[in-house]
Protein backbone atom coordinates (compact mmCIF):
# COMPACT_ATOMS: atom_id res chain seq x y z
CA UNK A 1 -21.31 -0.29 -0.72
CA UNK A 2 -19.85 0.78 2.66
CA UNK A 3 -16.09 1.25 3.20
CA UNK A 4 -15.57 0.43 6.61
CA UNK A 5 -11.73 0.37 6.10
CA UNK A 6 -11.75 3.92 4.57
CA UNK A 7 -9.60 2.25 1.72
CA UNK A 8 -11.18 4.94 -0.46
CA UNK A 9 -10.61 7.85 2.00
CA UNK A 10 -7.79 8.47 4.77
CA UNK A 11 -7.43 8.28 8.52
CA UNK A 12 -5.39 10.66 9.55
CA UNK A 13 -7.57 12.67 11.66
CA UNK A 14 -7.98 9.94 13.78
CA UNK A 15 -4.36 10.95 14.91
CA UNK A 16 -5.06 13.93 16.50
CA UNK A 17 -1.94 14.08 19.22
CA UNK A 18 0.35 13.67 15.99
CA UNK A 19 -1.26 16.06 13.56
CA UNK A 20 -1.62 18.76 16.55
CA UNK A 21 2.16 18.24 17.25
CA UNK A 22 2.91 18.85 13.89
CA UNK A 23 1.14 21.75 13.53
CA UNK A 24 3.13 23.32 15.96
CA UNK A 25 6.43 22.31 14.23
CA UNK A 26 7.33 19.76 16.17
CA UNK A 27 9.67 17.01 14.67
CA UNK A 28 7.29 13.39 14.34
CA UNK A 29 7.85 10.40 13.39
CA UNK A 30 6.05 8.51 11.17
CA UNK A 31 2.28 7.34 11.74
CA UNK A 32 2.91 4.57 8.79
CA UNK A 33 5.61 3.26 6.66
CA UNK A 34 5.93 1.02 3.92
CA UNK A 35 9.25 -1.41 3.77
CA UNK A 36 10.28 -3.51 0.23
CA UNK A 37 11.97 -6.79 2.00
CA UNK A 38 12.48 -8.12 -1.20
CA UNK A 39 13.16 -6.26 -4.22
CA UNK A 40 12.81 -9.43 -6.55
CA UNK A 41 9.09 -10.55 -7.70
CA UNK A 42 8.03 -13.80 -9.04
CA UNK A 43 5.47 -12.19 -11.17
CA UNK A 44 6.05 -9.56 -13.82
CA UNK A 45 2.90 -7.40 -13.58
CA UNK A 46 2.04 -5.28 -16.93
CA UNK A 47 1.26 -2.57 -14.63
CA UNK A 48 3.36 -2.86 -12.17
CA UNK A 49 4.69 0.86 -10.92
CA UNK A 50 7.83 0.11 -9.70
CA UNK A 51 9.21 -2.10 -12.74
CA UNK A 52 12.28 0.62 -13.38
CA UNK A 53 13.52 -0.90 -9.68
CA UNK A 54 14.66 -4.00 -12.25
CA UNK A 55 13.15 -6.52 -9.49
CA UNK A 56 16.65 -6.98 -8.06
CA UNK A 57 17.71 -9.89 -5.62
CA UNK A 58 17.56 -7.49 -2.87
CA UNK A 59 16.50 -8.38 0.51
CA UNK A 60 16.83 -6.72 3.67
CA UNK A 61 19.24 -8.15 6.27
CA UNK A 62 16.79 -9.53 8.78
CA UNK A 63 19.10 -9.02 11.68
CA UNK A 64 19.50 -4.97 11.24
CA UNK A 65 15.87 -4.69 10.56
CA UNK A 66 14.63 -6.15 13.29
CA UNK A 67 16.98 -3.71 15.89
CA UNK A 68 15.54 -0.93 13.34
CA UNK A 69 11.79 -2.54 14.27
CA UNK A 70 12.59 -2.32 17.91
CA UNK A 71 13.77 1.09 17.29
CA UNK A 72 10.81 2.33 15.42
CA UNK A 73 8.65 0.78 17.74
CA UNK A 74 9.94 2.94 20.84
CA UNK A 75 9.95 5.98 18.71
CA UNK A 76 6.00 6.08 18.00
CA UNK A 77 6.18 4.20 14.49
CA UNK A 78 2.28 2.85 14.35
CA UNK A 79 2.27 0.47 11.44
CA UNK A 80 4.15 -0.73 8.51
CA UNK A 81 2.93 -2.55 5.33
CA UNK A 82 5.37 -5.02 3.54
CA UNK A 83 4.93 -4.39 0.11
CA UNK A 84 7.64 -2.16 -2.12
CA UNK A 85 9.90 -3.14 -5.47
CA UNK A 86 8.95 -6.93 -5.04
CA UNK A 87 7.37 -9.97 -3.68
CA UNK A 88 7.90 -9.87 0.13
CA UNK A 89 7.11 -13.67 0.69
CA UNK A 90 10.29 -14.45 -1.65
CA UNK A 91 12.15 -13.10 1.83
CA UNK A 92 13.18 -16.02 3.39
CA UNK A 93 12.44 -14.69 7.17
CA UNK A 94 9.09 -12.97 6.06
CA UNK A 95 7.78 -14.91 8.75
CA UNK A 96 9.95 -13.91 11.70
CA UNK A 97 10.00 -9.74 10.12
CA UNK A 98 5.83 -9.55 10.86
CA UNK A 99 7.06 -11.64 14.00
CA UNK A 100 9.09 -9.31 15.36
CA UNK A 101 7.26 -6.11 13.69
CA UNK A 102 4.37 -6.52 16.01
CA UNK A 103 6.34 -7.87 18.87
CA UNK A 104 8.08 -4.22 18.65
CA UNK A 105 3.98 -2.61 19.09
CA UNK A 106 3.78 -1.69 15.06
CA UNK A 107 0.69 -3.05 13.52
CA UNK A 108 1.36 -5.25 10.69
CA UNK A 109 -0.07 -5.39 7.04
CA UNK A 110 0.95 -7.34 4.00
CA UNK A 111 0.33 -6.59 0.43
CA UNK A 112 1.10 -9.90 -1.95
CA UNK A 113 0.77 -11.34 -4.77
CA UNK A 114 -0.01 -14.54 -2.25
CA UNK A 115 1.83 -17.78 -4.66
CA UNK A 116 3.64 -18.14 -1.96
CA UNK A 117 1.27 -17.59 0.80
CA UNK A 118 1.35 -21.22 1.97
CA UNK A 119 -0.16 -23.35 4.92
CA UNK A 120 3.35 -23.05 6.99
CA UNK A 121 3.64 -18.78 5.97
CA UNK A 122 -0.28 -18.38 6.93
CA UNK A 123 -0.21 -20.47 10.08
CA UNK A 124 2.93 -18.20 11.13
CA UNK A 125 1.61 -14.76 10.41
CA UNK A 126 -2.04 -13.89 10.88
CA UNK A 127 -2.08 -14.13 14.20
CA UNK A 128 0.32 -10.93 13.78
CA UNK A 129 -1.40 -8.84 11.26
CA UNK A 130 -3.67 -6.44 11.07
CA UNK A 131 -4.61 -7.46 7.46
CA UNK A 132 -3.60 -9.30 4.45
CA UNK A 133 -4.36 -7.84 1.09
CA UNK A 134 -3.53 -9.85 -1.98
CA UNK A 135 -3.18 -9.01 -5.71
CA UNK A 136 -5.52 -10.58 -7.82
CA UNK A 137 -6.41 -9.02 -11.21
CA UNK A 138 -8.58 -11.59 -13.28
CA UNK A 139 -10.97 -13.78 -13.08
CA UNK A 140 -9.98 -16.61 -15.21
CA UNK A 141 -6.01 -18.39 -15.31
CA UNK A 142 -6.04 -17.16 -18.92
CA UNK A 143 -6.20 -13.80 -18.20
CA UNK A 144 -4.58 -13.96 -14.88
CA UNK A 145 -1.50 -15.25 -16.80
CA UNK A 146 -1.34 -12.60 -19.17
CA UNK A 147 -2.13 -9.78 -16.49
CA UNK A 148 0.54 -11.35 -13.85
CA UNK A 149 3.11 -12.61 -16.26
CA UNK A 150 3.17 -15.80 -15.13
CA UNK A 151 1.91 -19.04 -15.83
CA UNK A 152 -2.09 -20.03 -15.46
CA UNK A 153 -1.17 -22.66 -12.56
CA UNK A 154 -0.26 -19.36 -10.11
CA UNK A 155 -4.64 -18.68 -10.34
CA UNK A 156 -5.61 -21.83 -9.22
CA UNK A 157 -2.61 -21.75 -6.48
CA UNK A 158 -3.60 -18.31 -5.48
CA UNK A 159 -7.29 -19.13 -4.96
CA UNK A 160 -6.44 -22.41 -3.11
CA UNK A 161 -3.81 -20.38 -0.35
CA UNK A 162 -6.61 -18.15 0.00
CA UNK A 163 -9.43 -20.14 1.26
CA UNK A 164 -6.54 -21.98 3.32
CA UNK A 165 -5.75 -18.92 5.22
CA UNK A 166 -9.60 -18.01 5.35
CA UNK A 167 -10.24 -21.83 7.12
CA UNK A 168 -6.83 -21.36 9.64
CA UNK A 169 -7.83 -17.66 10.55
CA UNK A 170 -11.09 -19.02 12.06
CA UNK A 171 -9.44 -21.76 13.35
CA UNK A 172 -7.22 -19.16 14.95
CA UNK A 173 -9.79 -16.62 15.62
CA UNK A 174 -7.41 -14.81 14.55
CA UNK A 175 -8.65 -11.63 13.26
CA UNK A 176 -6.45 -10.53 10.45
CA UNK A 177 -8.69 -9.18 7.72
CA UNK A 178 -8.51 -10.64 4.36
CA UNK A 179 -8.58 -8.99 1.05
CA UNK A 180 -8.14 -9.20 -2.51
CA UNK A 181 -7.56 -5.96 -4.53
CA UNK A 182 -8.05 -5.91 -8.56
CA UNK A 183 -6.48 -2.88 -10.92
CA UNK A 184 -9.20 -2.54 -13.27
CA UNK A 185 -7.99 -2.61 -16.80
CA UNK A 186 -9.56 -3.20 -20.35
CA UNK A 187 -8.62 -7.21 -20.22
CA UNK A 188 -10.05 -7.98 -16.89
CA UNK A 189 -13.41 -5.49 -16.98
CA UNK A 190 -15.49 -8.50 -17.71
CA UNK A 191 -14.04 -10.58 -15.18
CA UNK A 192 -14.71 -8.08 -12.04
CA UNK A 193 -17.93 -10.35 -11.16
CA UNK A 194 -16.34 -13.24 -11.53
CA UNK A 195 -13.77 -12.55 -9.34
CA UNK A 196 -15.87 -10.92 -6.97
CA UNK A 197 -17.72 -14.34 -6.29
CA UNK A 198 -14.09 -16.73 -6.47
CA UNK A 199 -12.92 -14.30 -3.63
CA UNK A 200 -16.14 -14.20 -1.65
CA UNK A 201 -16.35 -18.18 -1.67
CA UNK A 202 -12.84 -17.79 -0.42
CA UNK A 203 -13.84 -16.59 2.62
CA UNK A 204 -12.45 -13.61 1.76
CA UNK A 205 -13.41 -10.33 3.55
CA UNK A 206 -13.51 -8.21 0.83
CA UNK A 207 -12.60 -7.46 -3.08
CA UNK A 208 -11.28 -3.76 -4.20
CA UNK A 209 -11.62 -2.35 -7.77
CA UNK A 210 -9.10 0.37 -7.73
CA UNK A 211 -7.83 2.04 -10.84
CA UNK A 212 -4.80 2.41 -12.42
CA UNK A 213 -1.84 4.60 -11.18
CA UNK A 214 0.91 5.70 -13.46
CA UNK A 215 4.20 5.76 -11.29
CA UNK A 216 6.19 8.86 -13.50
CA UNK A 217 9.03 6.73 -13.57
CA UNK A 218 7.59 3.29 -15.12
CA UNK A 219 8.22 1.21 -17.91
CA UNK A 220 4.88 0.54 -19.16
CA UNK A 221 3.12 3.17 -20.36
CA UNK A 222 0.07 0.90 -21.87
CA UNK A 223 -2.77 2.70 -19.44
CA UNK A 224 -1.69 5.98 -19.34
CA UNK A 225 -4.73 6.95 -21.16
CA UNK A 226 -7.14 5.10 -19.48
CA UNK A 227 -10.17 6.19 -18.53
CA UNK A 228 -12.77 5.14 -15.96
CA UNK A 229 -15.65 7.76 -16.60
CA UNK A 230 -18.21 4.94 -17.31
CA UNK A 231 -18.26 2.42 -14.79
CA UNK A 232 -21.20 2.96 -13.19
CA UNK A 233 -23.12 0.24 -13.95
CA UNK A 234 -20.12 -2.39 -12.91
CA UNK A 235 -19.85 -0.77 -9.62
CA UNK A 236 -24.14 -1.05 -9.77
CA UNK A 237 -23.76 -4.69 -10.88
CA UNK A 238 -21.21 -5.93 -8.06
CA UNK A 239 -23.19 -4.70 -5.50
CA UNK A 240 -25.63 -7.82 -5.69
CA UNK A 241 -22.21 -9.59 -4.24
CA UNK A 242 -22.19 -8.55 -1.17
CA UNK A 243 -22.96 -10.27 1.92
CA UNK A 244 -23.33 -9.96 5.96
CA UNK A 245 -19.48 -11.21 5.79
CA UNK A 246 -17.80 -9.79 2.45
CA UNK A 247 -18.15 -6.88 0.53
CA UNK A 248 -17.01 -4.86 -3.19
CA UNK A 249 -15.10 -1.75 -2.72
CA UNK A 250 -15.34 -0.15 -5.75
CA UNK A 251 -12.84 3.13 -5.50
CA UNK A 252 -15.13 5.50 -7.96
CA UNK A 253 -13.64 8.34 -5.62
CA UNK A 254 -10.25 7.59 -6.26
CA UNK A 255 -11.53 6.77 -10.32
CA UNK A 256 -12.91 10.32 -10.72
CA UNK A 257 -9.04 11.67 -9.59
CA UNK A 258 -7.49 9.65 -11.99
CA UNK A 259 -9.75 11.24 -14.92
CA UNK A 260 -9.19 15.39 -14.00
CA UNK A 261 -9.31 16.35 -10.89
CA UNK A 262 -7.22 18.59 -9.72
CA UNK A 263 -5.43 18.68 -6.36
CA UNK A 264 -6.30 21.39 -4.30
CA UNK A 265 -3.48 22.01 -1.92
CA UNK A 266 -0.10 23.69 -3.37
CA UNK A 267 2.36 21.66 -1.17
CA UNK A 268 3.49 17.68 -0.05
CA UNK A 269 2.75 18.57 4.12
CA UNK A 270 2.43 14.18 4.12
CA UNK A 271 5.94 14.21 4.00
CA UNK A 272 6.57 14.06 7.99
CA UNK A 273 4.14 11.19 8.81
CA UNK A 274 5.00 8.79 6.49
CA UNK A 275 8.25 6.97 4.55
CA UNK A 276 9.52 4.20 2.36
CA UNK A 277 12.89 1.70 3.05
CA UNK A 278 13.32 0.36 -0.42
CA UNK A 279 15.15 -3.68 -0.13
CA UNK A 280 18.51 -2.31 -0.01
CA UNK A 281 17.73 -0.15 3.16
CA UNK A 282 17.45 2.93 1.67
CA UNK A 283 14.81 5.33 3.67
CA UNK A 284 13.24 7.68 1.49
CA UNK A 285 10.58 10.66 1.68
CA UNK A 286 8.20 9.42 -1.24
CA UNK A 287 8.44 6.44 -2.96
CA UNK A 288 7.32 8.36 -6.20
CA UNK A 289 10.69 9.48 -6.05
CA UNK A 290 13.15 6.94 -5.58
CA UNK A 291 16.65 7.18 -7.11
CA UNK A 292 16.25 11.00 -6.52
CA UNK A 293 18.64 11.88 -3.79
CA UNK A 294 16.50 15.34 -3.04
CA UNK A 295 14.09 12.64 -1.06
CA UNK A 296 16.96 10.06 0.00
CA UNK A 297 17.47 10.41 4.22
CA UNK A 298 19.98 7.76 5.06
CA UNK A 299 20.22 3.67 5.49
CA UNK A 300 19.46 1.40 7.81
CA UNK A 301 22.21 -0.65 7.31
CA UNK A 302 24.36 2.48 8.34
CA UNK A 303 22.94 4.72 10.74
CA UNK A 304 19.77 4.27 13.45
CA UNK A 305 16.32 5.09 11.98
CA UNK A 306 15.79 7.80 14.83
CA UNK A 307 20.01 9.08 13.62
CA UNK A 308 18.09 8.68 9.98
CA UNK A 309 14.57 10.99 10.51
CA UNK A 310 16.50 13.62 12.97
CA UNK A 311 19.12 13.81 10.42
CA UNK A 312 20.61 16.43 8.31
CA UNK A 313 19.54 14.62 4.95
CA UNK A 314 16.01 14.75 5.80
CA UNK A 315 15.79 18.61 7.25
CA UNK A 316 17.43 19.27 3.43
CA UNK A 317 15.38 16.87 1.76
CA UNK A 318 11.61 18.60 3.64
CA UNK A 319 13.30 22.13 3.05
CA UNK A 320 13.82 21.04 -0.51
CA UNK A 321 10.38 19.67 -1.20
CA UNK A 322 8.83 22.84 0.11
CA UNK A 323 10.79 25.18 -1.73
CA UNK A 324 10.64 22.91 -4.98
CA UNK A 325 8.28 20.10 -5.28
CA UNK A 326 4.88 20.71 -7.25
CA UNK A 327 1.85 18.40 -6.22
CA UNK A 328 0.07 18.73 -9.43
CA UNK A 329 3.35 17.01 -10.97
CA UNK A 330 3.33 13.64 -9.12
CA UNK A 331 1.85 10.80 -9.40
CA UNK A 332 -1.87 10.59 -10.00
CA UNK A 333 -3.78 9.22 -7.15
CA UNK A 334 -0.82 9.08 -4.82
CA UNK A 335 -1.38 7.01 -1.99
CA UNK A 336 -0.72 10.45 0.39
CA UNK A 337 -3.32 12.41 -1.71
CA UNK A 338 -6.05 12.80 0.45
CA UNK A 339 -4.24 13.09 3.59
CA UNK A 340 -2.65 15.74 1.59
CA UNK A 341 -6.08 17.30 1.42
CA UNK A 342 -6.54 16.89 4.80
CA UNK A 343 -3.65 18.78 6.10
CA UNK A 344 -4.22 21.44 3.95
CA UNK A 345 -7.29 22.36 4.85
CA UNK A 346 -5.78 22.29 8.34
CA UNK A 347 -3.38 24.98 7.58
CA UNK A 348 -5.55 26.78 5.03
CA UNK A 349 -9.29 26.68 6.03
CA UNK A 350 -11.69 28.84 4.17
CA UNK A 351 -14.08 30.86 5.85
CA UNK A 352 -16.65 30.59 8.00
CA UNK A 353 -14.97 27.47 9.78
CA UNK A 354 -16.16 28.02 13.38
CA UNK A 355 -19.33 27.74 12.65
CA UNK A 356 -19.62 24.05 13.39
């Protein structure tokens, strides 16, 4: 099954001006960025990574962020997903952020748990966004329920915003891409297929099977011991879904990581092209790290973001990480992992290289 979004892989080397700039030691700003508008949730996830955030009444003032948008937006800032400690549609100007976020030139993404994706929210944003990618991690309410922790009603309302936004997208010809991503776990295993053919009849673009991801600082610690070395024949199985207009990502790459293998680059060089502004405003390095003030560059609601990056927080924070922070100790299947890789390679290529 193809992966035409790379979902399973990275992208950076299609950012060649920003990588080559960096390799010279250059200061960049960020390629992408993820931004929590919201830090409460109306769902309380059993996996959910960030649950030590305490899903907070947070929310980002919408006035400073959208000068900070502007502001990002001049400074080379390519895309930002909303996403972070909780649900970003519980922000009452959700609407007018992606608004403004691609009237600044940023491309837009959205990661949700979609309850509250409505006719009124959908109508608003996909003509602004790249892409839409919603949490969905059963195939029945029952399970759904017990998965989400929330109450079997949500499925039903989840499935029915979905095929709304699939029906006002082509009325819009808009062309936001729409997705549905599941965290395989032992409760929802035999519920992939099903799934896989709700979403499809959706009108959904695609479903992703991704596995678990331990955040060091969680809660839950109920699948740190999970294993995905024998899901083969799934993957085999869902194949048979696909179609001309939807298709299964199943992330076996990204599976075989999470069961042993090890990282092959000795330092975080991600660092410089990426960064996190939790729901309070806080801009960090990693969002594997929040709450430690080694990675912690500044606030939006106190200084500009380009005051923020060029700032002497940050130089100690990068000059910190290099001197001190061990990749085989984060988080497993970090979202920068195989960028990581990437760069690496960049800076340390074996032999033989120009021999293309």
């Amino acid at each position: 099954m193809s992966d035409n979004f790379r979902i399973d892989s990275h992208k950076m080397h299609l950012h060649p001006r920003r990588v080559a700039d960096w390799m010279e030691g250059k200061n960049i700003y960020p390629v992408y960025m993820e931004l929590s508008p919201a830090g409460a949730c109306n769902h309380r996830c059993k996996f959910c990574g960030l649950d030590f955030a305490g899903y907070k009444p947070d929310f980002l003032d919408t006035e400073t962020l959208s000068a900070r948008l502007a502001e990002m937006g001049r400074l080379g800032v390519k895309s930002i997903m909303y996403a972070g400690e909780g649900e970003p549609l519980l922000h009452k100007d959700m609407a007018r952020i992606i608004q403004t976020t691609k009237d600044a030139g940023i491309d837009v993404a959205l990661t949700s748990n979609a309850v509250l994706l409505n006719k009124e929210k959908s109508t608003a944003i996909l003509p602004c966004t790249s892409w839409i990618k919603v949490s969905l991690n059963a195939g029945t309410a029952q399970t759904y329920a017990r998965i989400h922790g929330t109450k079997e009603s949500d499925f039903q309302r989840v499935l029915k915003n979905l095929e709304t936004a699939a029906d006002i997208r082509e009325k819009q010809h808009s062309q936001c891409t729409l997705g549905v991503q599941l965290v395989l776990l032992p409760e929802n295993e035999q519920e992939v297929e099903t799934l896989a053919s709700l979403t499809r009849d959706a009108g959904m673009d695609y479903l992703v099977v991704k596995p678990y991801s331990h955040h060091p600082q969680s809660i839950c610690t109920e699948y740190t011991d999970i294993s995905y070395t024998d899901c083969s024949e799934l993957e085999e199985r869902l194949q048979s879904y696909k179609t001309d207009s939807f298709n299964v990502i199943f992330r076996s790459e990204t599976m075989k990581i999470w069961d042993g293998q090890e990282r092959n680059y000795k330092c975080c060089n991600a660092l410089p092209f990426w960064s996190y502004i939790d729901a309070k405003g806080n801009v960090w390095g990693c969002s594997i790290y929040l709450n430690d003030d080694n990675f912690l560059y500044g606030n939006i609601h106190q200084n500009s973001f380009e005051e923020i990056w060029t700032g002497t927080k940050r130089t100690t924070s990068l000059k910190w990480c290099a001197e001190n922070l061990d990749p085989q100790q984060c988080r497993v299947n970090c979202r920068m992992d195989k960028i990581n890789a990437y760069l690496w390679e960049l800076k340390n290529p074996g032999d033989h290289v120009n021999f293309i």
